[in-house]
N, C-alpha and C. Protein backbone atom coordinates (compact mmCIF):
# COMPACT_ATOMS: atom_id res chain seq x y z
N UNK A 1 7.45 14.41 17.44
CA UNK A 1 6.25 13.81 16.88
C UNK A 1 5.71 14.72 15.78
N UNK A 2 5.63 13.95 14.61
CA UNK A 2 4.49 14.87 13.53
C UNK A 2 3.56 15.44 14.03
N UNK A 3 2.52 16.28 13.38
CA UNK A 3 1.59 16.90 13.29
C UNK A 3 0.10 15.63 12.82
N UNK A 4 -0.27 15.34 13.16
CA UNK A 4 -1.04 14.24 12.79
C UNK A 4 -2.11 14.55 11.60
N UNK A 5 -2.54 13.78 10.46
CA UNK A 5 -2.58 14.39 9.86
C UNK A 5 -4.47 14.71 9.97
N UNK A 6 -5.30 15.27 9.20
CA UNK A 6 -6.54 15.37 9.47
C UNK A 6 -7.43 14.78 9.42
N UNK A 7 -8.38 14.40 10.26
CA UNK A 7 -9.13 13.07 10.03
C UNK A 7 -9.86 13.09 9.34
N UNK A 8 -10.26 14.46 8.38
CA UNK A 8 -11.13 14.17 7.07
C UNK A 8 -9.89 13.50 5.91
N UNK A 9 -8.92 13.11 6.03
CA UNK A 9 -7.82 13.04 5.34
C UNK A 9 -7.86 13.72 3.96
N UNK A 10 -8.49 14.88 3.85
CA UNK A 10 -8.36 16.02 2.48
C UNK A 10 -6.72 16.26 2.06
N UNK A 11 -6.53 16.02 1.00
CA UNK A 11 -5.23 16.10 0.52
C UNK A 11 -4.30 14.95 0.63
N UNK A 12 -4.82 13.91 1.04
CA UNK A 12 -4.19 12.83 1.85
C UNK A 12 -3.91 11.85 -0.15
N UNK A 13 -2.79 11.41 0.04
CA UNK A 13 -2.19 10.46 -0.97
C UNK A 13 -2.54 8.99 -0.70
N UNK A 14 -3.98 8.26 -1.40
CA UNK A 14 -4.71 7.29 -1.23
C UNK A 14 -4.33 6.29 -1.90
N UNK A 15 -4.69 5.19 -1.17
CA UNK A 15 -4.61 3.59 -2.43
C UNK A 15 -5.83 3.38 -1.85
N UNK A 16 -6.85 2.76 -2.81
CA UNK A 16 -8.28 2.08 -3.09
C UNK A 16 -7.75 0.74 -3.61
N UNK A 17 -8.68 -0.16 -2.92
CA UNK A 17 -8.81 -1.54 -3.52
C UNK A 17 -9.82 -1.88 -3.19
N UNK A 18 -10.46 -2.32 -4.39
CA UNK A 18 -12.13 -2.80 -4.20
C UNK A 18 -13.11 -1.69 -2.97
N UNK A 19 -13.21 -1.80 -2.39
CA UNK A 19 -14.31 -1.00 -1.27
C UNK A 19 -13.19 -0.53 -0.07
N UNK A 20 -11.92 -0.67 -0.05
CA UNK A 20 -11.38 -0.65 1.17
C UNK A 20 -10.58 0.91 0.47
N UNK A 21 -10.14 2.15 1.11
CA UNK A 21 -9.28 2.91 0.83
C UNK A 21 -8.81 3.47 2.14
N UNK A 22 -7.39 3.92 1.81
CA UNK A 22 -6.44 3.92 3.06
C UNK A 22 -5.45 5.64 2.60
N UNK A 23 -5.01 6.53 3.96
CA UNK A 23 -4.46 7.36 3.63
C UNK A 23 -3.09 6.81 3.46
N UNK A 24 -2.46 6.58 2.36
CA UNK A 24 -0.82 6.71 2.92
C UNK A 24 -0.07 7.78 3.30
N UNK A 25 -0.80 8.80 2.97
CA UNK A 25 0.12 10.26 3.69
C UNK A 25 -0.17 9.54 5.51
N UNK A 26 -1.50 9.11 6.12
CA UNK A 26 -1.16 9.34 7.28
C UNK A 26 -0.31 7.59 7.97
N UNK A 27 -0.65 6.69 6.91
CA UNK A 27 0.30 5.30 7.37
C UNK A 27 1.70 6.17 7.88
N UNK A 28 1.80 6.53 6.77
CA UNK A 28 3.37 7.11 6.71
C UNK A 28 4.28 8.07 8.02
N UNK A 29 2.96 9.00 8.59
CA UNK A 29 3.07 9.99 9.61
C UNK A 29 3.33 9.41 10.89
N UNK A 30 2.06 7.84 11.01
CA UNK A 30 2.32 7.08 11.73
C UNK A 30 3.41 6.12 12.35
N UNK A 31 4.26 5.92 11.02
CA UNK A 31 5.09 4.80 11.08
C UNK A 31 6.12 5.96 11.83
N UNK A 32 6.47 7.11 11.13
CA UNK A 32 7.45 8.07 11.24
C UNK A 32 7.30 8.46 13.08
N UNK A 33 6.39 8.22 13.35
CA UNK A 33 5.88 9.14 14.61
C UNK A 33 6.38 7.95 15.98
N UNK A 34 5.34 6.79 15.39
CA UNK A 34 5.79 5.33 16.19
C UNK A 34 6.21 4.35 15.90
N UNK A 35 7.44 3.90 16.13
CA UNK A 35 8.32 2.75 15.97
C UNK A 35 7.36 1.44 16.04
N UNK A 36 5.97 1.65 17.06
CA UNK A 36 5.52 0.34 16.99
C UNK A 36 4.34 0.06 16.14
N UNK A 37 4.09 1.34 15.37
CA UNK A 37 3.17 0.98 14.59
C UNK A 37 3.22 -0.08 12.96
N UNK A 38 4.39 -0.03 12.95
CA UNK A 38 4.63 -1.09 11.61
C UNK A 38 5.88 -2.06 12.48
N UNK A 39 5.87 -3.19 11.47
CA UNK A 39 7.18 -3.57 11.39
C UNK A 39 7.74 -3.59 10.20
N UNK A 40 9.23 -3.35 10.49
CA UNK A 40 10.23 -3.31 9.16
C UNK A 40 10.96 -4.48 8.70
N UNK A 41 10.10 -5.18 7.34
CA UNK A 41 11.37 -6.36 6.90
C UNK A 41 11.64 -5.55 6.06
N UNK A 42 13.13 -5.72 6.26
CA UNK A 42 14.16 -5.82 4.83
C UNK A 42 13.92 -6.15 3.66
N UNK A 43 13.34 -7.67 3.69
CA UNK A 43 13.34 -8.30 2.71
C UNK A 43 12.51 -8.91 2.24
N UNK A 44 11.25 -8.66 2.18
CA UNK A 44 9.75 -9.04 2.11
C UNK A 44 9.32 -9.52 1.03
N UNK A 45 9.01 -10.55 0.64
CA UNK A 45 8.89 -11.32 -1.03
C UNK A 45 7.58 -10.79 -1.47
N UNK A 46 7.80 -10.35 -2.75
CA UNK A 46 6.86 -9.72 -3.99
C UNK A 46 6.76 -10.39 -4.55
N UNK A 47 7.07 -11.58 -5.01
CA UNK A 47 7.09 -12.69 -6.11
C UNK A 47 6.09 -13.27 -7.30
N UNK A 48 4.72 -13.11 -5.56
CA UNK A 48 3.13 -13.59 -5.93
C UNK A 48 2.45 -12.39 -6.25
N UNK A 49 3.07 -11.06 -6.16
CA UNK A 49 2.34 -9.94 -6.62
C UNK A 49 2.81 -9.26 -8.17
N UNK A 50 3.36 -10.61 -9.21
CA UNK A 50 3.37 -10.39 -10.33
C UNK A 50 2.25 -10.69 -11.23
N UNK A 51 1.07 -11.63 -10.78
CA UNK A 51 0.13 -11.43 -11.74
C UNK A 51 -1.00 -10.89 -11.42
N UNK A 52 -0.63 -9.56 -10.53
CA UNK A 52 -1.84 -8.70 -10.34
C UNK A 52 -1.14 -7.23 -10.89
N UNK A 53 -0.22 -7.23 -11.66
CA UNK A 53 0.40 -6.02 -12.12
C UNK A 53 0.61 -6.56 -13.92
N UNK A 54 0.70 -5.07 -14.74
CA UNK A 54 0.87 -5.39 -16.22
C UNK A 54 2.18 -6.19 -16.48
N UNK A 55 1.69 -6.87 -17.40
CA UNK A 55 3.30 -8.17 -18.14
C UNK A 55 4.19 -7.07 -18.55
N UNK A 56 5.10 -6.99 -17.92
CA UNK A 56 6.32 -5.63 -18.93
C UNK A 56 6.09 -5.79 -20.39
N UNK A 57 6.36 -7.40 -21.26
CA UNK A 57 6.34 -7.87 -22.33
C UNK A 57 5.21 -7.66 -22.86
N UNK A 58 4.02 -8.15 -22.66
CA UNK A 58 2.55 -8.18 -23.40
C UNK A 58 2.23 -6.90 -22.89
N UNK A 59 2.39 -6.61 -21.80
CA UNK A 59 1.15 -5.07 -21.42
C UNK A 59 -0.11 -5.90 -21.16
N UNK A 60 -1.03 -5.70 -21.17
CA UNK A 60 -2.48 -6.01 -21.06
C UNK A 60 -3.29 -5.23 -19.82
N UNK A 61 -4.39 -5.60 -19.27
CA UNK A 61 -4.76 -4.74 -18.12
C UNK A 61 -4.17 -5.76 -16.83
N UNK A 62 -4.18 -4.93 -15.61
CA UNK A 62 -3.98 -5.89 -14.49
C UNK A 62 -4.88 -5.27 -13.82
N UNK A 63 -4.84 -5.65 -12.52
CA UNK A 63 -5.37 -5.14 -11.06
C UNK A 63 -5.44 -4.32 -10.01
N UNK A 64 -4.09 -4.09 -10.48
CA UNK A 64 -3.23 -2.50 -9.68
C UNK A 64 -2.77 -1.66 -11.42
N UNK A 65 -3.55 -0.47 -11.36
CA UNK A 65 -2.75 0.23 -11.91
C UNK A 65 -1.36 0.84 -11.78
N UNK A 66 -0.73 0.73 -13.04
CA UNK A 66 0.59 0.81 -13.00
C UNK A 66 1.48 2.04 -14.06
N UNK A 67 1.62 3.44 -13.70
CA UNK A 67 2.59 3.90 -14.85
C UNK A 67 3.65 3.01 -15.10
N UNK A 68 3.89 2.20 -16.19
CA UNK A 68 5.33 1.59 -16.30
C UNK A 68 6.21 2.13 -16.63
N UNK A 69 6.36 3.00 -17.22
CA UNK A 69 7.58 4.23 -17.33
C UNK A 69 8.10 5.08 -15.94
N UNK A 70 6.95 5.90 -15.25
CA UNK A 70 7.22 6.46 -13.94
C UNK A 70 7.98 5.44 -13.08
N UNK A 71 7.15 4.28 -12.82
CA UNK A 71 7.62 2.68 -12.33
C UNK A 71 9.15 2.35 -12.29
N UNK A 72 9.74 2.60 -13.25
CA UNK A 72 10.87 2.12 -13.84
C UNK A 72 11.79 3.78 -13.37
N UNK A 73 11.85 5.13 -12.68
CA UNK A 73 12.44 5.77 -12.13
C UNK A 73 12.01 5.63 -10.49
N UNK A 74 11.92 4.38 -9.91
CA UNK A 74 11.58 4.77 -8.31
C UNK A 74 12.70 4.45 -7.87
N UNK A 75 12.99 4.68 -6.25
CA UNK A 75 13.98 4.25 -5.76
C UNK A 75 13.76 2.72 -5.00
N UNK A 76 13.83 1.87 -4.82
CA UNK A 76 13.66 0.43 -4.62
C UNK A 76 14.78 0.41 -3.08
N UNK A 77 15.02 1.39 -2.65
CA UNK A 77 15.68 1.35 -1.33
C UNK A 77 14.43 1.90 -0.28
N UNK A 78 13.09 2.73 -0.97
CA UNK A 78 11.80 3.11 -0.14
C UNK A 78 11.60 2.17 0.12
N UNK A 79 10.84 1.55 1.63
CA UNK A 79 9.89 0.42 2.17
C UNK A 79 8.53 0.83 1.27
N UNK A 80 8.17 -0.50 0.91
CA UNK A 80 6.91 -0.46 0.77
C UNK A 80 5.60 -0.12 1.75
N UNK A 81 4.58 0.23 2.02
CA UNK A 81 3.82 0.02 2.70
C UNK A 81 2.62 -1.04 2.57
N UNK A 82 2.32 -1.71 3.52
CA UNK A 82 1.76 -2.89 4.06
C UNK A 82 0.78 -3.14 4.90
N UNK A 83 -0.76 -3.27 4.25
CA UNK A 83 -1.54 -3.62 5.69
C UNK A 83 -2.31 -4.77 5.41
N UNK A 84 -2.21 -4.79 6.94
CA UNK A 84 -3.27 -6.47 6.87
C UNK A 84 -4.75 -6.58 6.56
N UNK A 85 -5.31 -6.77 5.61
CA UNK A 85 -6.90 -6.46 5.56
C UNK A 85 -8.01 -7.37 6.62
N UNK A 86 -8.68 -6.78 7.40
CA UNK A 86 -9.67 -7.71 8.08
C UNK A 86 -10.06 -9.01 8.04
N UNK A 87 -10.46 -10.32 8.87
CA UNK A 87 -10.85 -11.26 8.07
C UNK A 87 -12.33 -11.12 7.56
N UNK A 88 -12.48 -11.96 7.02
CA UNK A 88 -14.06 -11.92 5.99
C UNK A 88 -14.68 -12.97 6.78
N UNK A 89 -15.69 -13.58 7.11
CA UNK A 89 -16.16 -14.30 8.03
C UNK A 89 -15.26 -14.97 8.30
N UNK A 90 -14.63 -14.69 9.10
CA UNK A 90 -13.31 -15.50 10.39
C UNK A 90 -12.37 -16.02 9.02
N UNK A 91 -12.01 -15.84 7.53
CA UNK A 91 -11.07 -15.97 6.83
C UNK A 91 -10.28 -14.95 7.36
N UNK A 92 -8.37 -15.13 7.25
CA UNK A 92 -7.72 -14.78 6.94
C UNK A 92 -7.57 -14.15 5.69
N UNK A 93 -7.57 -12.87 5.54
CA UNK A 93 -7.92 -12.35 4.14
C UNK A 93 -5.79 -11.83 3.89
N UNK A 94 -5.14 -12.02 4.34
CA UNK A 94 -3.71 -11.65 3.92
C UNK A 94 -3.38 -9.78 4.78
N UNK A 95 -2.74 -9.88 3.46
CA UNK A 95 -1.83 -8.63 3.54
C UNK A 95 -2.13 -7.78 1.88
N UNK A 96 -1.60 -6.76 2.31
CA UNK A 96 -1.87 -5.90 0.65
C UNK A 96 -0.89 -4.80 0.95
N UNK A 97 0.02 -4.87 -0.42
CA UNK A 97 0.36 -3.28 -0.34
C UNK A 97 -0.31 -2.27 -0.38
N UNK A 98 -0.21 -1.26 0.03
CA UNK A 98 -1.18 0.41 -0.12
C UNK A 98 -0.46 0.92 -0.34
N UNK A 99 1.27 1.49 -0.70
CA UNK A 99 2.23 2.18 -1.31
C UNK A 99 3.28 1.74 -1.62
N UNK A 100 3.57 1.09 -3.00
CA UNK A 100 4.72 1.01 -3.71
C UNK A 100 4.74 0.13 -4.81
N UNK A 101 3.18 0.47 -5.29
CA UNK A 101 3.33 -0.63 -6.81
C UNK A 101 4.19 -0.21 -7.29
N UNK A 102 4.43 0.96 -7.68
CA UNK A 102 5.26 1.20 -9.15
C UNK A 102 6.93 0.06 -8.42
N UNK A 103 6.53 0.78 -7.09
CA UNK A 103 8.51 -0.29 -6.92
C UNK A 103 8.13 -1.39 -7.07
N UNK A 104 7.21 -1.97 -6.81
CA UNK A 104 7.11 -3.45 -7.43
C UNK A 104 7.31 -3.89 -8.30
N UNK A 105 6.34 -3.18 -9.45
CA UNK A 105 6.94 -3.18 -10.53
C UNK A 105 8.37 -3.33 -11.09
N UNK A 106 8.71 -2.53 -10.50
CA UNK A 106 10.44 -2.22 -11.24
C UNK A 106 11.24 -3.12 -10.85
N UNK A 107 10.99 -3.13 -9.16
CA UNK A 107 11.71 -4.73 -8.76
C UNK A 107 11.50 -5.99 -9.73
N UNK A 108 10.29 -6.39 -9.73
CA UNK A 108 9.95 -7.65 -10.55
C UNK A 108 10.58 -7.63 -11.75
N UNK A 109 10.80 -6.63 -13.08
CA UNK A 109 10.54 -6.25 -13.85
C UNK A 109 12.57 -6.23 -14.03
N UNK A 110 13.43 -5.62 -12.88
CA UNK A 110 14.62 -6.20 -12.98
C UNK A 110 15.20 -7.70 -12.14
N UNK A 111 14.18 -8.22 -12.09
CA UNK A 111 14.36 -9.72 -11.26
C UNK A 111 14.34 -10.16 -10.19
N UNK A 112 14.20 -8.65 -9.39
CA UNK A 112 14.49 -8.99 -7.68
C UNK A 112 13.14 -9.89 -7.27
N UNK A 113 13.40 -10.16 -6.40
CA UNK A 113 11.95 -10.79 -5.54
C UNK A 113 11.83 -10.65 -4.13
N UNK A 114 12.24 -9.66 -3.45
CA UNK A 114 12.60 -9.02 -2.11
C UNK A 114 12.27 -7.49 -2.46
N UNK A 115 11.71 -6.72 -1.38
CA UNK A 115 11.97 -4.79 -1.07
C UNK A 115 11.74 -5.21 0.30
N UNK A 116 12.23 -3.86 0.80
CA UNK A 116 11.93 -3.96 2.13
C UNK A 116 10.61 -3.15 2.22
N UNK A 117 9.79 -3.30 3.40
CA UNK A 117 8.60 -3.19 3.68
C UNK A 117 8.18 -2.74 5.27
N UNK A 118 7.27 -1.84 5.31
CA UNK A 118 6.88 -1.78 6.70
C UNK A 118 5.19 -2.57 6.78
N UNK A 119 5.25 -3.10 7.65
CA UNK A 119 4.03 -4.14 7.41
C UNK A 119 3.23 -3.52 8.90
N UNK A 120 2.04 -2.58 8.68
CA UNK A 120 1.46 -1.78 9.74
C UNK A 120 0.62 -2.93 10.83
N UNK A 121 0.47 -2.62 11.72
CA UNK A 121 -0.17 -3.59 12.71
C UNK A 121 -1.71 -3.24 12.66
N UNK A 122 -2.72 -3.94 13.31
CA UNK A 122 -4.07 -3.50 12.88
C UNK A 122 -4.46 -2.49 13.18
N UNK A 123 -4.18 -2.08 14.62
CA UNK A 123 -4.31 -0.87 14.65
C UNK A 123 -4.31 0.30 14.03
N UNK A 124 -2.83 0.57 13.70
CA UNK A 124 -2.13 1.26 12.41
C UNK A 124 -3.36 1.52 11.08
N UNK A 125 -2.98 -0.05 10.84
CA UNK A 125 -4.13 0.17 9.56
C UNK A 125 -5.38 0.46 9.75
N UNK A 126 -5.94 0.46 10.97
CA UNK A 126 -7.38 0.93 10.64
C UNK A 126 -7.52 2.43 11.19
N UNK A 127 -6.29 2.62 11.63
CA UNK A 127 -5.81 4.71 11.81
C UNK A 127 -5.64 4.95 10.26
N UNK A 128 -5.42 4.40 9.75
CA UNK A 128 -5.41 5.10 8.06
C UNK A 128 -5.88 4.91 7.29
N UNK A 129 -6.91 3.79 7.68
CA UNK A 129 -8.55 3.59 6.53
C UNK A 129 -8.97 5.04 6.50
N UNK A 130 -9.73 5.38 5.31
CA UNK A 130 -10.19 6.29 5.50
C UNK A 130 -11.39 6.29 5.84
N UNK A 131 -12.12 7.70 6.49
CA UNK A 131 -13.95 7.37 7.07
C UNK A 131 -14.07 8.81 6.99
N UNK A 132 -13.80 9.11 5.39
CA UNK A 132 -15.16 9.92 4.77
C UNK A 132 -15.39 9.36 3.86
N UNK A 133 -16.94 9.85 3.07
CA UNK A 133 -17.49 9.16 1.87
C UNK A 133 -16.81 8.81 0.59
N UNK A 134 -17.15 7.64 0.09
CA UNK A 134 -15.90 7.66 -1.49
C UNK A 134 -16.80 8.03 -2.30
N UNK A 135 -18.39 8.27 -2.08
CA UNK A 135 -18.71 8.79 -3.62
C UNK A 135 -19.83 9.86 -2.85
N UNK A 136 -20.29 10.71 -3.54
CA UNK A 136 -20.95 11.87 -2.46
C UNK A 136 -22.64 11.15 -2.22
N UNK A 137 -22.91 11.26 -0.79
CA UNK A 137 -24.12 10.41 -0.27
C UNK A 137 -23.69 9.25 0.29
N UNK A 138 -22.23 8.91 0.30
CA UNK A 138 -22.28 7.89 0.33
C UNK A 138 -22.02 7.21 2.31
N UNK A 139 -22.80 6.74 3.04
CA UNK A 139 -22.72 6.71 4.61
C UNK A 139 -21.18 6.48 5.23
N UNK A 140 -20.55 7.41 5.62
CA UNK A 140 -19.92 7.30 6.79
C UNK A 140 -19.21 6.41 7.71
C-alpha cells in the first residue's frame, strides 16, 4: 500500500473546474492502492469532449485549458482519470475528466474516439476533492 497522500494535499497535482477541485496526485495513490476504487474501461468515448477543448485548426479559447504542443507528446496508452460530479438538485450532473486533457486532445486531434480510463467511484472522488481553501479566507 502507498503512503497516503496528505490531507492538506500541499504539493498535490490539481484539476479545477468551476468551484469543484480535485487532487490527482491522491485519485491516483488511490486507484494504485485499491482495485475497487475506480473502474477500468479500455475504451471510454471522448467524442463529446471535443467542443470543450481548442479547434487544432482555428485555435480559439475553450473550457479546459490546453498546451497543444505538450498535448501532442503524451502517451495515449495512460488511463485517463474520471469522476462522477454530485447531482445538483437530484440532476444527474455526469462524469468529468480530472487528468488527461492534453491526451484528449491528441487522441481527438489524431481521430481516435476511445482512451482507456479509470472512472473513480463516489467515494474515491470525494477522497480526492480537495478541503483546503482555494483562495485565502476562503471557508473550509
Amino acid at each position: 500500500m502507498t503512503t497516503p497522500h496528505p490531507r492538506t494535499h500541499l504539493g498535490c497535482h490539481g484539476f479545477t473546474w468551476i468551484h469543484q477541485r480535485w487532487c490527482v496526485t491522491l485519485a491516483q495513490e488511490l486507484i494504485a492502492a485499491d482495485p475497487a476504487a475506480a473502474v477500468l474501461v479500455p475504451a471510454a468515448g471522448i467524442g463529446n469532449l471535443r467542443p470543450l477543448l481548442p479547434d487544432p485548426v482555428r485555435g480559439g479559447t475553450s473550457l479546459v485549458h490546453v498546451d497543444t504542443v505538450y498535448a501532442m507528446g503524451r502517451d495515449l496508452s495512460v488511463p485517463l482519470i474520471v469522476a462522477p460530479l454530485e447531482p445538483l438538485d437530484g440532476i444527474d450532473m455526469g462524469n468529468l475528466v480530472i487528468d488527461g486533457w492534453h491526451r484528449v486532445y491528441k487522441a481527438l486531434a489524431e481521430g481516435r474516439t476511445t482512451l482507456p480510463a479509470y472512472f473513480l467511484t463516489a467515494d474515491t472522488e470525494r477522497e480526492a476533492r480537495f478541503r483546503v481553501p482555494y483562495f485565502p479566507g476562503e471557508p473550509r
